[in-house]
C-alpha atoms as a PDB file:
ATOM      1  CA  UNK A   1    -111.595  71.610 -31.795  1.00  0.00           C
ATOM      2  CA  UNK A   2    -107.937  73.104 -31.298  1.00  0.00           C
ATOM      3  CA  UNK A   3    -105.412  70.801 -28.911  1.00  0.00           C
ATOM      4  CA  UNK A   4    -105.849  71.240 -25.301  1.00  0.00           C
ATOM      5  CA  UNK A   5    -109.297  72.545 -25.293  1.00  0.00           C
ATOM      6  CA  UNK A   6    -111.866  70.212 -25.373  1.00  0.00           C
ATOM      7  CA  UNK A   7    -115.181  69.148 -23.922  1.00  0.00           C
ATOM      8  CA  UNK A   8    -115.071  66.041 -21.452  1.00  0.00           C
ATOM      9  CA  UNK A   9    -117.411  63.169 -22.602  1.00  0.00           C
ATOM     10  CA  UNK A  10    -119.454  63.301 -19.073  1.00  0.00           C
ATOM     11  CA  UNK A  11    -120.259  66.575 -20.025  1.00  0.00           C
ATOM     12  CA  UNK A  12    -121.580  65.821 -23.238  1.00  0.00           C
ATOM     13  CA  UNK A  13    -124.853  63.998 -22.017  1.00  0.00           C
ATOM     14  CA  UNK A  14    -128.061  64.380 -20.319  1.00  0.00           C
ATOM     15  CA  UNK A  15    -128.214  63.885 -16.724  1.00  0.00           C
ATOM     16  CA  UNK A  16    -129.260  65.146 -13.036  1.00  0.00           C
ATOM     17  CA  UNK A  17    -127.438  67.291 -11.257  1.00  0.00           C
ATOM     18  CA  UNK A  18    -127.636  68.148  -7.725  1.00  0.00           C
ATOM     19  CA  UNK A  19    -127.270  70.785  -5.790  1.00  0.00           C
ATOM     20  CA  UNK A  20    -125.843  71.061  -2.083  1.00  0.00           C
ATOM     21  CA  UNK A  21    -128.781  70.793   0.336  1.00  0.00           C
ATOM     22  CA  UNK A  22    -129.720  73.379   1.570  1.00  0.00           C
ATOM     23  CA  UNK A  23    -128.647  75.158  -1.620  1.00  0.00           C
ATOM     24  CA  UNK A  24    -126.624  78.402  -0.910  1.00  0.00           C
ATOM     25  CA  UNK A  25    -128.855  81.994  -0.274  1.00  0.00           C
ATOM     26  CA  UNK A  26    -125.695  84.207  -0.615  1.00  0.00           C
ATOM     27  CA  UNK A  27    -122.496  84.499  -2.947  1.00  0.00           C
ATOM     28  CA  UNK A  28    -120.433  83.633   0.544  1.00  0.00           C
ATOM     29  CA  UNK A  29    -122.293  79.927   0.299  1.00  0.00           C
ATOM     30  CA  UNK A  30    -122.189  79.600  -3.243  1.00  0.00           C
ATOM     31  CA  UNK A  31    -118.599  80.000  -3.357  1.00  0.00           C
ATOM     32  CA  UNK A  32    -118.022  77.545  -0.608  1.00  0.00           C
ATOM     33  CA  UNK A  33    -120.508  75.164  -3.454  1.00  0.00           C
ATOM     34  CA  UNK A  34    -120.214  75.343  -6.927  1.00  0.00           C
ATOM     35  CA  UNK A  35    -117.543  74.030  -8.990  1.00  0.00           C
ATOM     36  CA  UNK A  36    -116.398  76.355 -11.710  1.00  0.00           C
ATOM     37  CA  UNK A  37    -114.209  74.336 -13.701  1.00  0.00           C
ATOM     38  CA  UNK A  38    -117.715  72.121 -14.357  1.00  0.00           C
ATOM     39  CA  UNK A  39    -120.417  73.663 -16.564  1.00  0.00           C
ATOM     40  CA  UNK A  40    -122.640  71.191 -14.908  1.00  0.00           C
ATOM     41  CA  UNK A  41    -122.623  72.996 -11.768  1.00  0.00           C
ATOM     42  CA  UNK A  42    -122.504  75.977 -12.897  1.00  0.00           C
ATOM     43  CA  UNK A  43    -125.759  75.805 -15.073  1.00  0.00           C
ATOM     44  CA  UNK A  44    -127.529  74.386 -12.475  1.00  0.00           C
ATOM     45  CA  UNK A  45    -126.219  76.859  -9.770  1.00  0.00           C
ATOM     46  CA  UNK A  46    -127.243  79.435 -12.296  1.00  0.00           C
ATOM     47  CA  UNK A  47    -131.101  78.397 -12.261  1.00  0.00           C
ATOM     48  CA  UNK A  48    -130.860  78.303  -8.493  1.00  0.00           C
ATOM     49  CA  UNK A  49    -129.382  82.121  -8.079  1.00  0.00           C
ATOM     50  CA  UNK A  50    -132.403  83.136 -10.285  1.00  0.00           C
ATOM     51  CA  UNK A  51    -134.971  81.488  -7.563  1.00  0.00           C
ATOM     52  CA  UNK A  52    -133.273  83.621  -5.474  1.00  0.00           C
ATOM     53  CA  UNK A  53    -134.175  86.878  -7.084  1.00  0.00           C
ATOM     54  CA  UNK A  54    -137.412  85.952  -5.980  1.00  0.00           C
ATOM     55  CA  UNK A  55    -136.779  85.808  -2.160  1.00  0.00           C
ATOM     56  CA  UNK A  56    -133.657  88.224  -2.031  1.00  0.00           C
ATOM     57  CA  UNK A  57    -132.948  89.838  -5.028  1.00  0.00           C
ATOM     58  CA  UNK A  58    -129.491  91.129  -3.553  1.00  0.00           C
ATOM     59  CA  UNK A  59    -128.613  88.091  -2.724  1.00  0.00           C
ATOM     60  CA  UNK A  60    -129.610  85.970  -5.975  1.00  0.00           C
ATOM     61  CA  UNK A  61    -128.648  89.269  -7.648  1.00  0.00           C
ATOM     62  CA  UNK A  62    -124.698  88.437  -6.423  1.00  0.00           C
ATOM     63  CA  UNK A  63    -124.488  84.648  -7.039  1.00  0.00           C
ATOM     64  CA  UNK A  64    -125.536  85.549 -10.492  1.00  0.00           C
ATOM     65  CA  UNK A  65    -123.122  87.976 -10.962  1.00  0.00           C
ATOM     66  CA  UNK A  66    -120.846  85.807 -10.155  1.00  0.00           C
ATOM     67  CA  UNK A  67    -121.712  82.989 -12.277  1.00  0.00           C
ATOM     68  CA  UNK A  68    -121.847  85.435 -15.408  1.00  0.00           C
ATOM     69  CA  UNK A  69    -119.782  86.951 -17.979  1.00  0.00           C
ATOM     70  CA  UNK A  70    -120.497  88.952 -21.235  1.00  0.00           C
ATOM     71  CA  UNK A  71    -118.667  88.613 -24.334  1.00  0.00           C
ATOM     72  CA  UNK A  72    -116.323  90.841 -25.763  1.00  0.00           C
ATOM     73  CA  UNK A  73    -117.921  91.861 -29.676  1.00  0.00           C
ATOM     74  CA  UNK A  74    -115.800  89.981 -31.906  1.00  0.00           C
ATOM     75  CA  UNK A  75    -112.803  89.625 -29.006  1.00  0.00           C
ATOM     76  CA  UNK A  76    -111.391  87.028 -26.746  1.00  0.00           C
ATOM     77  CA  UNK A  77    -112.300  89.195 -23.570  1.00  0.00           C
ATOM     78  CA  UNK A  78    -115.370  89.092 -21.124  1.00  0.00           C
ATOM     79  CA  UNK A  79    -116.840  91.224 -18.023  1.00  0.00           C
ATOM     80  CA  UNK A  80    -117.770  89.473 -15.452  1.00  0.00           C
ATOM     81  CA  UNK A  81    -121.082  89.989 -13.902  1.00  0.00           C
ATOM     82  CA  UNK A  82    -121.700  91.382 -17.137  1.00  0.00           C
ATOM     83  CA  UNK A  83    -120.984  94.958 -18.574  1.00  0.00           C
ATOM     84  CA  UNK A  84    -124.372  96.715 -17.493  1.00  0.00           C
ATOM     85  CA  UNK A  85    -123.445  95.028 -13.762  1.00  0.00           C
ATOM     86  CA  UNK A  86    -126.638  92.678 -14.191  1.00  0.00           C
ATOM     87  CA  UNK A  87    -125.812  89.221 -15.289  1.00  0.00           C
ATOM     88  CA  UNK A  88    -127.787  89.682 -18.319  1.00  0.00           C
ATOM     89  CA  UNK A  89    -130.808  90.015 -16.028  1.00  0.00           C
ATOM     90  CA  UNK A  90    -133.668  92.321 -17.649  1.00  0.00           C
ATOM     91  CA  UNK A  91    -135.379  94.808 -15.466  1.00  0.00           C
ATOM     92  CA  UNK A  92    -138.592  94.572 -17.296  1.00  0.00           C
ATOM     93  CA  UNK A  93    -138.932  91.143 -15.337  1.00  0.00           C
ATOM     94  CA  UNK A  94    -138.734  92.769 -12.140  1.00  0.00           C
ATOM     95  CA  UNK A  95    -142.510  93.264 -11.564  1.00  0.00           C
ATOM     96  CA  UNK A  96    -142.317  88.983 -12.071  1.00  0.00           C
ATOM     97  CA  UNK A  97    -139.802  88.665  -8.732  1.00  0.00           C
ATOM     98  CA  UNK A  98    -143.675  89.354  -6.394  1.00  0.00           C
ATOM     99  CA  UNK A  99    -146.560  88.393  -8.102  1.00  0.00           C
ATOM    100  CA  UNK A 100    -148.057  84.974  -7.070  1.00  0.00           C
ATOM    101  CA  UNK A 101    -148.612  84.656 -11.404  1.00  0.00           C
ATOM    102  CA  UNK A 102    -144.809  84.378 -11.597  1.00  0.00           C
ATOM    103  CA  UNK A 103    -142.588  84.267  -9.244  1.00  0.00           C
ATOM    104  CA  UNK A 104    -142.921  80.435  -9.046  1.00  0.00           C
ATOM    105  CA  UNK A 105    -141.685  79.881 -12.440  1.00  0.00           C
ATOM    106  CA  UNK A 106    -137.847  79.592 -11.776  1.00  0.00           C
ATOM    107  CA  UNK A 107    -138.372  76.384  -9.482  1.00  0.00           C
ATOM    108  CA  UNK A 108    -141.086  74.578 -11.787  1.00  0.00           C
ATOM    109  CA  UNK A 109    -137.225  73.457 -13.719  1.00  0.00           C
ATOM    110  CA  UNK A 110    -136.193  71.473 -10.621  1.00  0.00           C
ATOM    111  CA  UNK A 111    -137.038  67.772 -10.026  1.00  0.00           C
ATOM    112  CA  UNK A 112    -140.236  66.958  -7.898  1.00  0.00           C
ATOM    113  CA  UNK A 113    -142.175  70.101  -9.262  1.00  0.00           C
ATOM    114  CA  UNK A 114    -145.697  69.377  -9.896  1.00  0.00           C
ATOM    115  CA  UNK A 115    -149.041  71.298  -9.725  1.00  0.00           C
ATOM    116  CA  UNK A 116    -150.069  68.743  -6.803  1.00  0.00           C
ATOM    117  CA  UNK A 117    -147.340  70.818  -4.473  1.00  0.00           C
ATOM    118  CA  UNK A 118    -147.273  73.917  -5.729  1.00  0.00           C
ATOM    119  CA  UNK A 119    -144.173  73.364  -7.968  1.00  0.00           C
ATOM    120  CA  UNK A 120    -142.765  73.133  -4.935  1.00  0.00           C
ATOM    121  CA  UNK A 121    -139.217  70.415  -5.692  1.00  0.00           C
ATOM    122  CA  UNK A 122    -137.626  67.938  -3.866  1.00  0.00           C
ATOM    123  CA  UNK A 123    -134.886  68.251  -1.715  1.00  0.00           C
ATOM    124  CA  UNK A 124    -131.651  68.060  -2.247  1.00  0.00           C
ATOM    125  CA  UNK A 125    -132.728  70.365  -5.630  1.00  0.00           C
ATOM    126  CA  UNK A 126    -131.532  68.140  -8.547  1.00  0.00           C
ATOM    127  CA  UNK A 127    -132.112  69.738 -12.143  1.00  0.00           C
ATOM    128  CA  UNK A 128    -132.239  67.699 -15.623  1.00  0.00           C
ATOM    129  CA  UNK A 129    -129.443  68.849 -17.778  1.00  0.00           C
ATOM    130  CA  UNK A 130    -130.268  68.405 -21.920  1.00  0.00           C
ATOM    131  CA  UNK A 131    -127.036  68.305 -23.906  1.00  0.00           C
ATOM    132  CA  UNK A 132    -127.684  70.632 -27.007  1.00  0.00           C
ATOM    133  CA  UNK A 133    -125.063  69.152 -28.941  1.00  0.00           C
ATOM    134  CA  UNK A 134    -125.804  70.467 -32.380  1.00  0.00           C
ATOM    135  CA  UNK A 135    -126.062  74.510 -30.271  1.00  0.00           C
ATOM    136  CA  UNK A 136    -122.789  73.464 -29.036  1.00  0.00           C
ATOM    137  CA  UNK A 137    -121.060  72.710 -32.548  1.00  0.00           C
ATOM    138  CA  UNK A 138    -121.739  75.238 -33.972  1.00  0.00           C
ATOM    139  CA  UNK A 139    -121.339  77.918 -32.109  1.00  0.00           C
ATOM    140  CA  UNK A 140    -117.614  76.121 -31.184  1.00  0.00           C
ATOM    141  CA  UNK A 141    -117.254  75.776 -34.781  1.00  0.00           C
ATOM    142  CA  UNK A 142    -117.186  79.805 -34.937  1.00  0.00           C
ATOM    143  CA  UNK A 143    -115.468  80.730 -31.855  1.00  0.00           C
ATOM    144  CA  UNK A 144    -112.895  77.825 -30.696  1.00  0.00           C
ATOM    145  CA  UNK A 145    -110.254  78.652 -33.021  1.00  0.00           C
ATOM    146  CA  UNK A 146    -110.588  81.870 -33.536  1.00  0.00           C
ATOM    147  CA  UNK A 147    -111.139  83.107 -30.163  1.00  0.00           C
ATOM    148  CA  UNK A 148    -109.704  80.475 -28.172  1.00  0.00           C
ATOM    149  CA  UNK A 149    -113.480  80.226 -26.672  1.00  0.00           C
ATOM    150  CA  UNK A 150    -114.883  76.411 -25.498  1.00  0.00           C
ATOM    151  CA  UNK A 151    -118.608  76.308 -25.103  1.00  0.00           C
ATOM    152  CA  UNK A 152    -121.502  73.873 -23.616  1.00  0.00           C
ATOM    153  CA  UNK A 153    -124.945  74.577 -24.774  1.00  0.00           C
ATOM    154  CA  UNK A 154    -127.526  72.707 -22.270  1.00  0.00           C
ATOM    155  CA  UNK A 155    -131.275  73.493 -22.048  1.00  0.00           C
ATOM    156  CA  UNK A 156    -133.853  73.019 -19.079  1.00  0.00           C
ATOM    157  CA  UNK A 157    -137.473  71.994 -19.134  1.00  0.00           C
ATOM    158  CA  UNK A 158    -140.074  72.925 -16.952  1.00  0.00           C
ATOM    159  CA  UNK A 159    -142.261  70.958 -15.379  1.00  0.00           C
ATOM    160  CA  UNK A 160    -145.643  73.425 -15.564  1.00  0.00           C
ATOM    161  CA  UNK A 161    -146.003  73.751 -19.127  1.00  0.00           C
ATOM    162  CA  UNK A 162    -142.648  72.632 -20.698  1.00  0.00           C
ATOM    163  CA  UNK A 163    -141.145  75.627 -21.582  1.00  0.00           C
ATOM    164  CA  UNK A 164    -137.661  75.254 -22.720  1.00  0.00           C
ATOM    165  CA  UNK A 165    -134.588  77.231 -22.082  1.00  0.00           C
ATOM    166  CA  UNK A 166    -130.936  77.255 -23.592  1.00  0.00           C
ATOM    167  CA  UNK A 167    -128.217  78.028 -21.125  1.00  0.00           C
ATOM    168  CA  UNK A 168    -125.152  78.885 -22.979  1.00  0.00           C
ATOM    169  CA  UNK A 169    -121.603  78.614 -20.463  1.00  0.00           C
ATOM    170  CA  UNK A 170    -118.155  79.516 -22.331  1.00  0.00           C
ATOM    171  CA  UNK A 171    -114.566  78.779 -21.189  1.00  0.00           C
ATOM    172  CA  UNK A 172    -112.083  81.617 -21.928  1.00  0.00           C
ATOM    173  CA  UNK A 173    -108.772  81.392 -23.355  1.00  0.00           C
ATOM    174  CA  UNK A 174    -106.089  80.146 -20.771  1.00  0.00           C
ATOM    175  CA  UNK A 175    -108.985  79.174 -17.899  1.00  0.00           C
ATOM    176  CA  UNK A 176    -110.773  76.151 -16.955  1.00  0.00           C
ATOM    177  CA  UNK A 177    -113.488  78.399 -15.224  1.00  0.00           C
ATOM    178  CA  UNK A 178    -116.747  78.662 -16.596  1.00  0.00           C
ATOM    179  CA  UNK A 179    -119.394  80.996 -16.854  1.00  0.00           C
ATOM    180  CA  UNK A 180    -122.867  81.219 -18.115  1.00  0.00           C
ATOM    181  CA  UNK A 181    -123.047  83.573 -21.583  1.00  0.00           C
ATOM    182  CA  UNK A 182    -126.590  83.424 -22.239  1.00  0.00           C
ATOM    183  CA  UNK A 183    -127.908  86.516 -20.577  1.00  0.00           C
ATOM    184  CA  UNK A 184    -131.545  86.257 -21.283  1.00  0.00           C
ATOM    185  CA  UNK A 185    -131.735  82.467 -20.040  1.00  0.00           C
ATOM    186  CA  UNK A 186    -132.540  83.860 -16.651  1.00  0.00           C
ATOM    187  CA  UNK A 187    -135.310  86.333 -18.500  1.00  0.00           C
ATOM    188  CA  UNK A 188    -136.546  82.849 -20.169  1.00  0.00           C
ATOM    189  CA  UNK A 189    -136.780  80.653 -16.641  1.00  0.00           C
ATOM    190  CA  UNK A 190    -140.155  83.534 -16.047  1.00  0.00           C
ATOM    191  CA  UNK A 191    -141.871  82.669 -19.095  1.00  0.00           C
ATOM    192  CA  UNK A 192    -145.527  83.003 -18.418  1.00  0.00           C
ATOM    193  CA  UNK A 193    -146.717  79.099 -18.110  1.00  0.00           C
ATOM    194  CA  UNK A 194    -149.705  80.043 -16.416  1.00  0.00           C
ATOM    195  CA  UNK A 195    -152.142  78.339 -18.803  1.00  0.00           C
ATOM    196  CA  UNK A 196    -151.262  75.035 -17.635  1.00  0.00           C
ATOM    197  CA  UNK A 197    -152.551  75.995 -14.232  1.00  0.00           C
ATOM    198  CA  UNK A 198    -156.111  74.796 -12.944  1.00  0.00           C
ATOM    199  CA  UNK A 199    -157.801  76.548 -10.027  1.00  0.00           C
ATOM    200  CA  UNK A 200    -156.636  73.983  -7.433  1.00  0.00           C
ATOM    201  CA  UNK A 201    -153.096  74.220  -8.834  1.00  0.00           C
ATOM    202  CA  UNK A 202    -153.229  78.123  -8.361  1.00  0.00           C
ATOM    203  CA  UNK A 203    -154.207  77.690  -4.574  1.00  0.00           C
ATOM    204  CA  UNK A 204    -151.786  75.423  -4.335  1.00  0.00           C
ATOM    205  CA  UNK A 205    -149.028  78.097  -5.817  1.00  0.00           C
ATOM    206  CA  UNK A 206    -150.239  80.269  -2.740  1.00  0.00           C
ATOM    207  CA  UNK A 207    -149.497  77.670   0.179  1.00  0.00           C
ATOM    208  CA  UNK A 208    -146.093  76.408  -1.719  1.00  0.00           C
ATOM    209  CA  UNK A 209    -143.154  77.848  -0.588  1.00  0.00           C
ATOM    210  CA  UNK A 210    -140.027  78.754  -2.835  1.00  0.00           C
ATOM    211  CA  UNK A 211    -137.459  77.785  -0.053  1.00  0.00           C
ATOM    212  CA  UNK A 212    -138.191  75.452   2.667  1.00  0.00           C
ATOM    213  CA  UNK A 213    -134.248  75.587   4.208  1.00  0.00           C
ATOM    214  CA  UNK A 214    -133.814  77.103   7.542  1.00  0.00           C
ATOM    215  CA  UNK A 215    -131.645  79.576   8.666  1.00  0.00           C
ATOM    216  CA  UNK A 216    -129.830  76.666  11.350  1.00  0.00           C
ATOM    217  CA  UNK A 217    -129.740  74.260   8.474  1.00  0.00           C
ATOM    218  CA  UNK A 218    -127.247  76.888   6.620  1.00  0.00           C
ATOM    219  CA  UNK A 219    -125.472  77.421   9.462  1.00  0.00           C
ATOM    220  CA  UNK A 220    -124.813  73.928   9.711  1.00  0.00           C
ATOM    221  CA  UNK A 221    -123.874  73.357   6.324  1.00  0.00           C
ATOM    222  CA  UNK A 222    -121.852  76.839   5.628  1.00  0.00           C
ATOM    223  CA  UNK A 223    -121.402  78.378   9.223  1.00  0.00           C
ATOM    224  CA  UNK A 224    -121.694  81.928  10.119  1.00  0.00           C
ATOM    225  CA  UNK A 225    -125.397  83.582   9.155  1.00  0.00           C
ATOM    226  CA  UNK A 226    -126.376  83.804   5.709  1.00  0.00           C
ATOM    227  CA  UNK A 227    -127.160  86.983   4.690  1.00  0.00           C
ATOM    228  CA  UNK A 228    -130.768  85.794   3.846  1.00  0.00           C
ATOM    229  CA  UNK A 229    -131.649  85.138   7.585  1.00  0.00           C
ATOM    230  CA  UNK A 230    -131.049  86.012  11.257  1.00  0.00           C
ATOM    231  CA  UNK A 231    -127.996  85.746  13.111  1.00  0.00           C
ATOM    232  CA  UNK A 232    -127.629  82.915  15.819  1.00  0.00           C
ATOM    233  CA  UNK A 233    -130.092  83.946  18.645  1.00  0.00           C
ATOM    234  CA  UNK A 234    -128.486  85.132  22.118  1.00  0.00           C
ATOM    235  CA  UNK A 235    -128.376  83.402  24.924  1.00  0.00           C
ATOM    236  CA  UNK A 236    -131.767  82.435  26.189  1.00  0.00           C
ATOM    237  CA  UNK A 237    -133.670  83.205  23.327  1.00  0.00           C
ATOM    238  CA  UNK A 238    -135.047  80.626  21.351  1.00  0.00           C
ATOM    239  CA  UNK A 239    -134.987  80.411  17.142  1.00  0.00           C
ATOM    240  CA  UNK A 240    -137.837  79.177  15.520  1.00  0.00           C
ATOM    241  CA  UNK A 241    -137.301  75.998  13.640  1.00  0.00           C
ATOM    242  CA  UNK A 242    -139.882  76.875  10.748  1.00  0.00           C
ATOM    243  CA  UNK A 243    -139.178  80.889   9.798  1.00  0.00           C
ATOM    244  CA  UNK A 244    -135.735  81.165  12.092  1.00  0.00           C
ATOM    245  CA  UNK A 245    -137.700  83.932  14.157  1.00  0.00           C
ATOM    246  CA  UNK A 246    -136.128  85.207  17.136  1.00  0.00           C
ATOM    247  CA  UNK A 247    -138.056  84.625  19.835  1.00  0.00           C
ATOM    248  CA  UNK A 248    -138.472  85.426  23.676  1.00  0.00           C
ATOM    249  CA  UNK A 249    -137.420  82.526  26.106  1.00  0.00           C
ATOM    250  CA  UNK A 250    -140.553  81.724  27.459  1.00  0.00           C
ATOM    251  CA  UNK A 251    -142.352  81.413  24.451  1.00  0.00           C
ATOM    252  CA  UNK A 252    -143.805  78.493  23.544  1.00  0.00           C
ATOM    253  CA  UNK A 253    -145.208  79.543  19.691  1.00  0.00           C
ATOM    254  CA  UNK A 254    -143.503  81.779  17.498  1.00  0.00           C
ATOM    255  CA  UNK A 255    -144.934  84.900  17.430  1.00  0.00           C
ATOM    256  CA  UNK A 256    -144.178  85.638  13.754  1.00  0.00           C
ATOM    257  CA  UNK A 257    -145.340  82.074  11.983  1.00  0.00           C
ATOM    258  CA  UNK A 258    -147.543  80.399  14.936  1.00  0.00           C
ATOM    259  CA  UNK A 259    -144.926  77.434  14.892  1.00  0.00           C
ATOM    260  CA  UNK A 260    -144.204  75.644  18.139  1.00  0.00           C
ATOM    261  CA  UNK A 261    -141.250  75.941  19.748  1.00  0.00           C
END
């Protein structure tokens, strides 16, 4: 590797990361977040934004955007948010982001995911990071000094049926940001693991939710409202601590999820 460019050695290893808790629903909270001079963060903030599709597709849509760039053909250049203005999502998976078959895939990668809770993870999300090191080689063997381009290669395993998935993040000439490269690793998180389902486990799936944050626990953490939830009730009305529901002042239940108040 050329002088000045090189990977750090705690980035060259497998590990946990975590996430903030609760992890970001908008680009607003992601920025406030991830750290992207650290392909550690980024990969794993990466896998989260693709959950996201799932609940708010504009939303998870953005932080991926965000996270992404495309490769200039045989250039040192990139587009951010990729070229087609996608992230290297594919719209084929699209009919994936609502059905109860898939759209519990993405978080079956984070710690604590197991058929007993609907693949539903622990909090504070923490994802297992696999150094690829022989990906990584070689594909800085072709484009370090040539194109000035550093890469990381890590994969992900999930904890269904143990599908595996490569997320490639490159470092541009003259930056210390990263971004994920690897396009159709967000394609890959929705591969159909079905078959290691049993009947329980799919009735399970249906009860499991895919975020269990609350709209007060991001205003706490990020302030303002998040885009993926109510603003801050007025005065007199009460918020629902289980689906952040509006409700009237007398109310004792929430009328949208039955929770008390």
């Amino acid at each position: 590797m050329s002088e000045g460019k090189k990977l750090k050695a705690e980035w060259m290893k497998d590990q946990a990361f975590a996430l903030a808790d609760p992890a970001p629903w908008d680009l607003e909270e992601l920025k406030q977040v991830v750290d992207v001079t650290d392909p550690r963060s980024v990969a794993t903030y990466w896998v989260w934004s693709v959950c996201r599709l799932v609940d708010d597709y504009d939303d998870g849509m953005g932080m991926m955007k965000y996270l992404f760039a495309d490769l200039e053909p045989f250039g040192r250049g990139f587009v951010e948010g990729g070229g087609a203005g996608r992230a290297g999502w594919d719209t084929y998976f699209n009919e994936r982001l609502k059905s109860d078959n898939y759209n519990w895939l993405p978080r079956a990668y984070f710690d604590g995911a197991a058929s007993a809770n609907g693949f539903m993870p622990q909090r504070p999300l923490r994802l297992e990071l696999y150094y690829n090191s022989t990906n990584t080689e070689t594909i800085n063997s072709q484009s370090l000094e040539t194109l000035g381009r550093l890469n990381i290669v890590y994969w992900v395993k999930s904890y269904a049926a143990g599908n595996k998935v490569n997320i490639t993040l490159s470092q541009f000439d003259e930056s210390d940001r990263w971004y994920v490269t690897s396009g159709t690793s967000s394609s890959g998180l929705f591969f159909d693991q079905s078959s290691a389902l049993s009947n329980a486990g799919r009735a399970r799936l249906q009860e499991a939710e895919n975020d269990t944050s609350t709209p007060e626990e991001h205003r706490a953490r990020y302030g303002g409202a998040p885009s993926g939830g109510p603003a801050p009730a007025a005065s007199g009305e009460k918020v629902c601590p289980s689906c952040g529901e509006k409700c009237p002042p007398k109310a004792n239940f929430c009328p949208r999820c039955g929770a008390k108040l």
